[in-house]
C-alpha atoms as a PDB file:
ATOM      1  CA  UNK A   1     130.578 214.673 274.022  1.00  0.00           C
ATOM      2  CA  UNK A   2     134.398 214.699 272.519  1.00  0.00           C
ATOM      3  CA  UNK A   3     135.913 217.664 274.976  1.00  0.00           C
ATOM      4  CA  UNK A   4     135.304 219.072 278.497  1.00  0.00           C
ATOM      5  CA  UNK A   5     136.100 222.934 278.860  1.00  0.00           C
ATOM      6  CA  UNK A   6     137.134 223.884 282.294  1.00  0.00           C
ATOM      7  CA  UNK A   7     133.485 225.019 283.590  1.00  0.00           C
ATOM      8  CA  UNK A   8     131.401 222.175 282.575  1.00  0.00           C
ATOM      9  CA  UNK A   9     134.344 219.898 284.698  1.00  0.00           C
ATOM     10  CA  UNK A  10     133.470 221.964 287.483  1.00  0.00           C
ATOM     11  CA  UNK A  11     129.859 221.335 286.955  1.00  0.00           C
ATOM     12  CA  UNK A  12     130.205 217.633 286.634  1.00  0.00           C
ATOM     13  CA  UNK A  13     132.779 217.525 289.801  1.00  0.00           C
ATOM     14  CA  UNK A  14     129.779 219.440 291.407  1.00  0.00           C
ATOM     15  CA  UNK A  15     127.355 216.875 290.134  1.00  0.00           C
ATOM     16  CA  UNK A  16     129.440 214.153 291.729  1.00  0.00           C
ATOM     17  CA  UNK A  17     130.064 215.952 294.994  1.00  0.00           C
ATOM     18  CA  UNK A  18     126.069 216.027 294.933  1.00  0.00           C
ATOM     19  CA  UNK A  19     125.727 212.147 294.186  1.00  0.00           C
ATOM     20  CA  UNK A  20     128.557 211.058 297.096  1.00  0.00           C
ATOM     21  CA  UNK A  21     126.801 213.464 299.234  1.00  0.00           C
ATOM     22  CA  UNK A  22     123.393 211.454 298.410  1.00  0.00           C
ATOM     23  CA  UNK A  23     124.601 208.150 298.773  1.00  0.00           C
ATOM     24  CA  UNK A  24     125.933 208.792 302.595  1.00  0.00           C
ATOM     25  CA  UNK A  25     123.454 206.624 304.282  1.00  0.00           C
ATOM     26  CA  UNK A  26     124.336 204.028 301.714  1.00  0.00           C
ATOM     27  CA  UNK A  27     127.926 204.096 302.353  1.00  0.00           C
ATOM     28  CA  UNK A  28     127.747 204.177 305.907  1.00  0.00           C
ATOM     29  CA  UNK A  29     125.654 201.142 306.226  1.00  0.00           C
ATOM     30  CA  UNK A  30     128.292 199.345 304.191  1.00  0.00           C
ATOM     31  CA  UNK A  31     131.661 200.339 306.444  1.00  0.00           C
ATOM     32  CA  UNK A  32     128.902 199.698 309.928  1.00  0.00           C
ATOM     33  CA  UNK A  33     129.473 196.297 308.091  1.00  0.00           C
ATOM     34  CA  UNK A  34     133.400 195.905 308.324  1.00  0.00           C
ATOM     35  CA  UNK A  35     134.709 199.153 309.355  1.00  0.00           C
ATOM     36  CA  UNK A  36     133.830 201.847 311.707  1.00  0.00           C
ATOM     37  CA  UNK A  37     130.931 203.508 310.047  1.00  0.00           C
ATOM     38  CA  UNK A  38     132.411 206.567 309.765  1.00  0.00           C
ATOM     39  CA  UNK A  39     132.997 206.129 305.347  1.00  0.00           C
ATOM     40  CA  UNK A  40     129.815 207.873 304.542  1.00  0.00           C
ATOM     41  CA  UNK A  41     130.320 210.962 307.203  1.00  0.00           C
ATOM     42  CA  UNK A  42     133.730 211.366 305.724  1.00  0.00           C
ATOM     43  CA  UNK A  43     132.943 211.426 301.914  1.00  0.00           C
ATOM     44  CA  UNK A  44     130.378 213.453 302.805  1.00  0.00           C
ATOM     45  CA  UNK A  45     132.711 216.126 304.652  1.00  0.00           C
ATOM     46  CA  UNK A  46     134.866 215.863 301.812  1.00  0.00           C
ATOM     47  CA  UNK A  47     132.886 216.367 298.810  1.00  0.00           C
ATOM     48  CA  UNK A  48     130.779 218.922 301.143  1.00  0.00           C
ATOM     49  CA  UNK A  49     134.268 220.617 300.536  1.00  0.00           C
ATOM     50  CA  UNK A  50     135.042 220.376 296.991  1.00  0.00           C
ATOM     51  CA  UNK A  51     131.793 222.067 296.033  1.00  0.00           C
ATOM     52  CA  UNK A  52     132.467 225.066 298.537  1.00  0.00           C
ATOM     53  CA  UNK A  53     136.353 225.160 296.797  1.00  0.00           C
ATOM     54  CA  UNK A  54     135.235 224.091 293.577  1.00  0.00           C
ATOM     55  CA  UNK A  55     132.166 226.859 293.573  1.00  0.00           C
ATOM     56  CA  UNK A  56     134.662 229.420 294.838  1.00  0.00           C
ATOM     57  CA  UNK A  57     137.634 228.608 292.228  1.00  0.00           C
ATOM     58  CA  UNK A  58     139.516 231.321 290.813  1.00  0.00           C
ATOM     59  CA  UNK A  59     139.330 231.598 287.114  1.00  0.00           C
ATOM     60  CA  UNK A  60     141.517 229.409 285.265  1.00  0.00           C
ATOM     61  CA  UNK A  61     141.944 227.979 281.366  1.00  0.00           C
ATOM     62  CA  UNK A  62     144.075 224.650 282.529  1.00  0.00           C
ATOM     63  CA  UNK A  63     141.543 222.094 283.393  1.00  0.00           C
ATOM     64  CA  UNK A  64     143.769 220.134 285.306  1.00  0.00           C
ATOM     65  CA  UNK A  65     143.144 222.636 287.978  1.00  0.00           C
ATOM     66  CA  UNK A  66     139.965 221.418 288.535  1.00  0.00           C
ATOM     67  CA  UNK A  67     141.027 218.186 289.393  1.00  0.00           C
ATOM     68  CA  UNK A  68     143.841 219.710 291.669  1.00  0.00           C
ATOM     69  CA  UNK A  69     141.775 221.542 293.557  1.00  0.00           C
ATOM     70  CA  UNK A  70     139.008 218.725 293.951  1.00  0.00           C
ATOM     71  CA  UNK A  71     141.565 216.167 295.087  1.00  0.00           C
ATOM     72  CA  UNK A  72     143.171 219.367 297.498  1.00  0.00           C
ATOM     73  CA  UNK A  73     139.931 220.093 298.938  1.00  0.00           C
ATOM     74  CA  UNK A  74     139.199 216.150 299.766  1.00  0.00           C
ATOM     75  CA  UNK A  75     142.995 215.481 301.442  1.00  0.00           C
ATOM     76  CA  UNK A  76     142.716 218.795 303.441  1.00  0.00           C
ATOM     77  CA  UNK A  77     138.746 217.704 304.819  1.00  0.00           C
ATOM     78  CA  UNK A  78     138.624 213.928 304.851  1.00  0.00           C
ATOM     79  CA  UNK A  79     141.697 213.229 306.430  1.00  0.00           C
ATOM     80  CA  UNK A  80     142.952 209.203 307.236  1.00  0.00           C
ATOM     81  CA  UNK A  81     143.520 206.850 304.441  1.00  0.00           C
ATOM     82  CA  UNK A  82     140.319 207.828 302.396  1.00  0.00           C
ATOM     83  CA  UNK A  83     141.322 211.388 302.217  1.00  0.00           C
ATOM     84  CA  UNK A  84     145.190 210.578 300.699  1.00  0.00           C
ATOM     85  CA  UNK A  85     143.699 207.799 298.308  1.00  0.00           C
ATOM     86  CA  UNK A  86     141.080 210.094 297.035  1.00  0.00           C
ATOM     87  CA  UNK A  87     142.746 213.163 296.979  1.00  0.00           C
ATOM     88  CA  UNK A  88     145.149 210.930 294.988  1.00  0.00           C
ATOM     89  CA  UNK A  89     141.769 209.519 292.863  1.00  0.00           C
ATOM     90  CA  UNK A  90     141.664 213.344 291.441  1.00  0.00           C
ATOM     91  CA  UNK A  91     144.934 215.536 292.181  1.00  0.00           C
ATOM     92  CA  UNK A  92     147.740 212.533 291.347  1.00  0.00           C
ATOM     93  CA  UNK A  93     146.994 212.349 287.396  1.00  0.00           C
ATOM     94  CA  UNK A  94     146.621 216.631 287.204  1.00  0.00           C
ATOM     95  CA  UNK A  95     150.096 216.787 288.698  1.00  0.00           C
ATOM     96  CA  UNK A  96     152.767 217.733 286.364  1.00  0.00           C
ATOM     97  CA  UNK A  97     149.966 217.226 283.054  1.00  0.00           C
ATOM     98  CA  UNK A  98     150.432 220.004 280.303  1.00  0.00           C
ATOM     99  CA  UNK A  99     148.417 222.748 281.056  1.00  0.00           C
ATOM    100  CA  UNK A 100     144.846 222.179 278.294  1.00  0.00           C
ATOM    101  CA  UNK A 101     142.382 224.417 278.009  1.00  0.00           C
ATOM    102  CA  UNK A 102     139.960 221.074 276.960  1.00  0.00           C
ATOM    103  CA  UNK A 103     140.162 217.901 278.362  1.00  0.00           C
ATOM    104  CA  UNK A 104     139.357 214.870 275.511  1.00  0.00           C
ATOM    105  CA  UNK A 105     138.664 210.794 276.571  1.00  0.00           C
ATOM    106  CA  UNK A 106     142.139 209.989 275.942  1.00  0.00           C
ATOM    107  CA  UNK A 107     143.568 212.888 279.038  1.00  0.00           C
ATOM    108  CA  UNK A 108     140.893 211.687 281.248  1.00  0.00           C
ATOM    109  CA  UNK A 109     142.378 207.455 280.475  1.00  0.00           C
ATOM    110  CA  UNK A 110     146.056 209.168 281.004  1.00  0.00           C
ATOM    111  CA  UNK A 111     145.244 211.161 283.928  1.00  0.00           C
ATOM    112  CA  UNK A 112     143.316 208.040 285.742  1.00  0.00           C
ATOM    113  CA  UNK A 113     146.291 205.448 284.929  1.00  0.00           C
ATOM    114  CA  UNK A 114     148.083 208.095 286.655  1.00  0.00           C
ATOM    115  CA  UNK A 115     146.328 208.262 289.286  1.00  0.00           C
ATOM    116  CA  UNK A 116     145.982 204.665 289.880  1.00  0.00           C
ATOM    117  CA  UNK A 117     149.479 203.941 289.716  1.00  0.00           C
ATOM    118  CA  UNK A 118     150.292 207.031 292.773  1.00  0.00           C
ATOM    119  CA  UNK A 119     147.233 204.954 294.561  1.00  0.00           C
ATOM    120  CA  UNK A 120     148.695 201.823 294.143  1.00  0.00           C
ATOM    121  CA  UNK A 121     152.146 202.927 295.180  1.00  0.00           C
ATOM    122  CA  UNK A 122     150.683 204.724 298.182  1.00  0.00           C
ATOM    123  CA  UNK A 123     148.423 201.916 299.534  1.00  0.00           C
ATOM    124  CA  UNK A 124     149.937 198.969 298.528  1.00  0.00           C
ATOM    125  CA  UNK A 125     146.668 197.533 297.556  1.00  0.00           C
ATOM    126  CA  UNK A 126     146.095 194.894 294.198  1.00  0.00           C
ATOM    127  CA  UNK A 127     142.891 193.477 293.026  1.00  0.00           C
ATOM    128  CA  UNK A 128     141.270 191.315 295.596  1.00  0.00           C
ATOM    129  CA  UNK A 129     142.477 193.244 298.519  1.00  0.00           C
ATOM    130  CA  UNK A 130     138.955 194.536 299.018  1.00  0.00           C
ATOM    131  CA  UNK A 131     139.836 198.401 298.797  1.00  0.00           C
ATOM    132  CA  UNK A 132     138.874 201.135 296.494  1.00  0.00           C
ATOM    133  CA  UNK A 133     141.664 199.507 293.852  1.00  0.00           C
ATOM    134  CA  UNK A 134     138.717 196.724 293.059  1.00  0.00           C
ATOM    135  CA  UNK A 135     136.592 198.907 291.518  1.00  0.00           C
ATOM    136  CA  UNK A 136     139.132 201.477 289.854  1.00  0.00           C
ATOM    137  CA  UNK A 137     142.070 199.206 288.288  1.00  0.00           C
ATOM    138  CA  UNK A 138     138.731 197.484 286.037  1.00  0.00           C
ATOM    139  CA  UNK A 139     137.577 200.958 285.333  1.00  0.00           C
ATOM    140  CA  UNK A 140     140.828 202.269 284.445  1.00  0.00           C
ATOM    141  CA  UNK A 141     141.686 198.762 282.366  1.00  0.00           C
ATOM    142  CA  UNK A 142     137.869 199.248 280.760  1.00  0.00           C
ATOM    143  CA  UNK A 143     138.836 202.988 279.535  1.00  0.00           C
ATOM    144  CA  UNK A 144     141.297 201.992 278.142  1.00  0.00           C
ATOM    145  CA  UNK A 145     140.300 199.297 275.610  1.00  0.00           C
ATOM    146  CA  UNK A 146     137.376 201.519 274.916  1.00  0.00           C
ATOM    147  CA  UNK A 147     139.468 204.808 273.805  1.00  0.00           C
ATOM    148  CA  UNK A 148     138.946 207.835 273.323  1.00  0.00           C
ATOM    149  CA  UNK A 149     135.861 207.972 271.245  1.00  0.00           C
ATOM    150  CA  UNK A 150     133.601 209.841 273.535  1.00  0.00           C
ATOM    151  CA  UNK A 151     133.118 210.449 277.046  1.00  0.00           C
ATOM    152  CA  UNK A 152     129.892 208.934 277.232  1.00  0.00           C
ATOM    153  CA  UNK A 153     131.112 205.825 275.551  1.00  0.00           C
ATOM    154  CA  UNK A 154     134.059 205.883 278.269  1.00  0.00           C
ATOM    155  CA  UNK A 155     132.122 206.361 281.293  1.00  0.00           C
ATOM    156  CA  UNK A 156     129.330 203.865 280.538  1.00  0.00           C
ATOM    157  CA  UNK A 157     132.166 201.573 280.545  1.00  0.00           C
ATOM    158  CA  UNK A 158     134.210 202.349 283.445  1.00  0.00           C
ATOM    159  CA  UNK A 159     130.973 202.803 285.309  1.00  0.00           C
ATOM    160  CA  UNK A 160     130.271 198.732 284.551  1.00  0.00           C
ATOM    161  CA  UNK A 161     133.682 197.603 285.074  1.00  0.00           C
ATOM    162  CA  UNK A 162     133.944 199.825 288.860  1.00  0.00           C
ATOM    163  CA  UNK A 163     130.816 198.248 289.456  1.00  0.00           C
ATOM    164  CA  UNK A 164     131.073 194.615 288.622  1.00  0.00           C
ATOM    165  CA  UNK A 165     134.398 194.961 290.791  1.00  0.00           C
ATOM    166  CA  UNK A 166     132.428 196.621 293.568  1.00  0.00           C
ATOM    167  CA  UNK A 167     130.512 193.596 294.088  1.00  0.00           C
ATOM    168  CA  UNK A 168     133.593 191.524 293.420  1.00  0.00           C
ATOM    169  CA  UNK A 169     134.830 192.703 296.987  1.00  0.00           C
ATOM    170  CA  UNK A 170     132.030 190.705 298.584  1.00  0.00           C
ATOM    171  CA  UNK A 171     133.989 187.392 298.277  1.00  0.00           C
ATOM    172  CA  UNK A 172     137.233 188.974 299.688  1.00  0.00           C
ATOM    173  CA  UNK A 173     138.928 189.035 302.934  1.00  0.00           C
ATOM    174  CA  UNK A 174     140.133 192.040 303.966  1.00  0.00           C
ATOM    175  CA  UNK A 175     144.173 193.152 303.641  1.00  0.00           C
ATOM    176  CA  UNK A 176     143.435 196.836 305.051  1.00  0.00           C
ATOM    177  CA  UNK A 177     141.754 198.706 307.518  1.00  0.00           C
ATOM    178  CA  UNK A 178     140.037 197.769 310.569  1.00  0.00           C
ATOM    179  CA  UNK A 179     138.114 195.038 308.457  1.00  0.00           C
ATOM    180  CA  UNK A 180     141.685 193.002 308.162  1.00  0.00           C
ATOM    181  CA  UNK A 181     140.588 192.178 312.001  1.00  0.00           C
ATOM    182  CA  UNK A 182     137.745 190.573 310.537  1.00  0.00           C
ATOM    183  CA  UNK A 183     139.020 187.883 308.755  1.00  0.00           C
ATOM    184  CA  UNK A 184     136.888 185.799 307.163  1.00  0.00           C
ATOM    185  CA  UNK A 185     133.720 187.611 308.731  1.00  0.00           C
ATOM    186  CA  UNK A 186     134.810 190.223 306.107  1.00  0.00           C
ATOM    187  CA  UNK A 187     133.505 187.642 303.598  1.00  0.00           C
ATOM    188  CA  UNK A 188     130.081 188.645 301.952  1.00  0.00           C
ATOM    189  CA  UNK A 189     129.925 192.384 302.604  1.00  0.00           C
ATOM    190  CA  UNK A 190     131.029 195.092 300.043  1.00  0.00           C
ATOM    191  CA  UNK A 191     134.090 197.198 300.598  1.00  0.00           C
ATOM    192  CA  UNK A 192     132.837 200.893 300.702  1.00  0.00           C
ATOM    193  CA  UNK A 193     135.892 202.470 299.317  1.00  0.00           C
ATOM    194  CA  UNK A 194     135.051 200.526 295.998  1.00  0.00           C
ATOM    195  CA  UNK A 195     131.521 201.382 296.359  1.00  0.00           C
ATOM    196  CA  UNK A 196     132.583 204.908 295.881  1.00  0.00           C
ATOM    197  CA  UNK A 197     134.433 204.897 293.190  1.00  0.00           C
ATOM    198  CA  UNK A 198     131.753 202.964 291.185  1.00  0.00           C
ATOM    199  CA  UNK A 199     129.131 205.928 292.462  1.00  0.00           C
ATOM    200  CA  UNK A 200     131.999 208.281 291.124  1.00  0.00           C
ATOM    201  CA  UNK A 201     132.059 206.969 287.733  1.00  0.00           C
ATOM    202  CA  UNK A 202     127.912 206.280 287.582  1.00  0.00           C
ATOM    203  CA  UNK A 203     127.864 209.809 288.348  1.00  0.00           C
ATOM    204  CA  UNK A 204     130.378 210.865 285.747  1.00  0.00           C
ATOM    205  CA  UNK A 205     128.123 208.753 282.859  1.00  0.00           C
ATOM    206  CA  UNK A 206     124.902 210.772 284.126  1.00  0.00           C
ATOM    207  CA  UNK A 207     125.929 213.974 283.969  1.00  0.00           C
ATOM    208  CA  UNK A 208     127.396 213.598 280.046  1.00  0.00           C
ATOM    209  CA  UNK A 209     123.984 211.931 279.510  1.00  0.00           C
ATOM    210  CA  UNK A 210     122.324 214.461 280.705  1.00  0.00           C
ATOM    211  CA  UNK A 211     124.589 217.567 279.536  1.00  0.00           C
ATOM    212  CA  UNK A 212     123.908 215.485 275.723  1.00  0.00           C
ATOM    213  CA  UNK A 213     120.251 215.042 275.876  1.00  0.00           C
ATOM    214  CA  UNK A 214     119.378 218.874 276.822  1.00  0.00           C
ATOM    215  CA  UNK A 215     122.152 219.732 273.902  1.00  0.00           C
ATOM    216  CA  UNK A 216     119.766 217.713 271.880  1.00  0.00           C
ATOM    217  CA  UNK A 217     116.667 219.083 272.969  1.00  0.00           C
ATOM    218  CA  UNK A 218     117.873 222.494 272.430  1.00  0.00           C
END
């Protein structure tokens, strides 16, 4: 898969929404660890959201309006830190991008460095900080030295590099949040911000996979 036309982004932003959604209990458990619990409930409102927004979008031909209104739909819902730095996740590359009618490997690396740079900005946070950066600055770094050859090529490896830096956060202390009252108790358990952008980008390299293999079997 070379290009993304503006419906089958909606149907993999709805195939994500439907993956966070899943994984609730999963990222609850992990903020009951060092947070207030409440991680999983909120993704879950937000991305509850996005697919009533997302299913009810207004025809368009940019597809950087898909990624507006998915990052919209999360700010206005989630609320708190989460909702601003993933709002930011999908809305802060879109902003200002050329209007496309297709999206190709090398937008989605552009509008992701974008995005991480407004999160970064925002938050404050750097690798080792145990927050959602862990897991996105490798992805974003791991995009870009694999190109733009194809999406499924990209995603495979952001997906490894978000997830190898998900589990990274287990040997940090936390610098945000309620876990920063933790200290050094924050030591061995995953952050669950990073934990959802790795579940993000898994669920990004399914749905190409899949969307491929039934092209093939047709």
């Amino acid at each position: 898969m070379e290009t993304l036309s503006v419906n089958k982004l909606k149907e993999m932003i709805l195939y994500v929404a439907d993956q966070i959604i899943e994984s609730k209990p999963l990222l609850t458990e992990l903020d009951s660890a060092i947070g207030d619990g409440d991680h999983g409930i909120g993704m879950e409102k937000g991305f509850l959201k996005v697919k009533e927004k997302i299913s009810a979008m207004n025809p368009s031909e940019n597809v950087y309006d898909v990624f507006t209104a998915t990052g919209r739909a999360l700010l206005m819902s989630m609320g708190g830190a989460s909702g601003v730095m993933f709002g930011h996740f999908f809305a802060a590359g879109a902003k200002n991008a050329e209007p496309k009618t297709f999206l190709n490997p090398e937008d989605f690396i552009a509008l992701m460095q974008k995005s991480l740079n407004t999160i970064k900005e925002t938050g404050k946070a750097n690798i080792g900080d145990k927050t959602m950066v862990d897991a996105l600055e490798p992805a974003v770094q791991a995009m870009k030295m694999q190109g733009g050859t194809s999406f499924i090529d990209l995603f495979r490896s952001a997906e490894s590099a978000a997830k190898e830096g998900a589990e990274k956060t287990k040997a940090y202390q936390a610098k945000y949040g309620r876990a920063i009252f933790l200290m050094e108790r924050a030591i061995g358990h995953q952050d669950p911000g990073a934990t959802s952008v790795w579940i993000i980008f898994r669920s990004l390299r399914e749905f190409v996979e899949k969307f491929t293999e039934g092209k093939q079997a047709g």
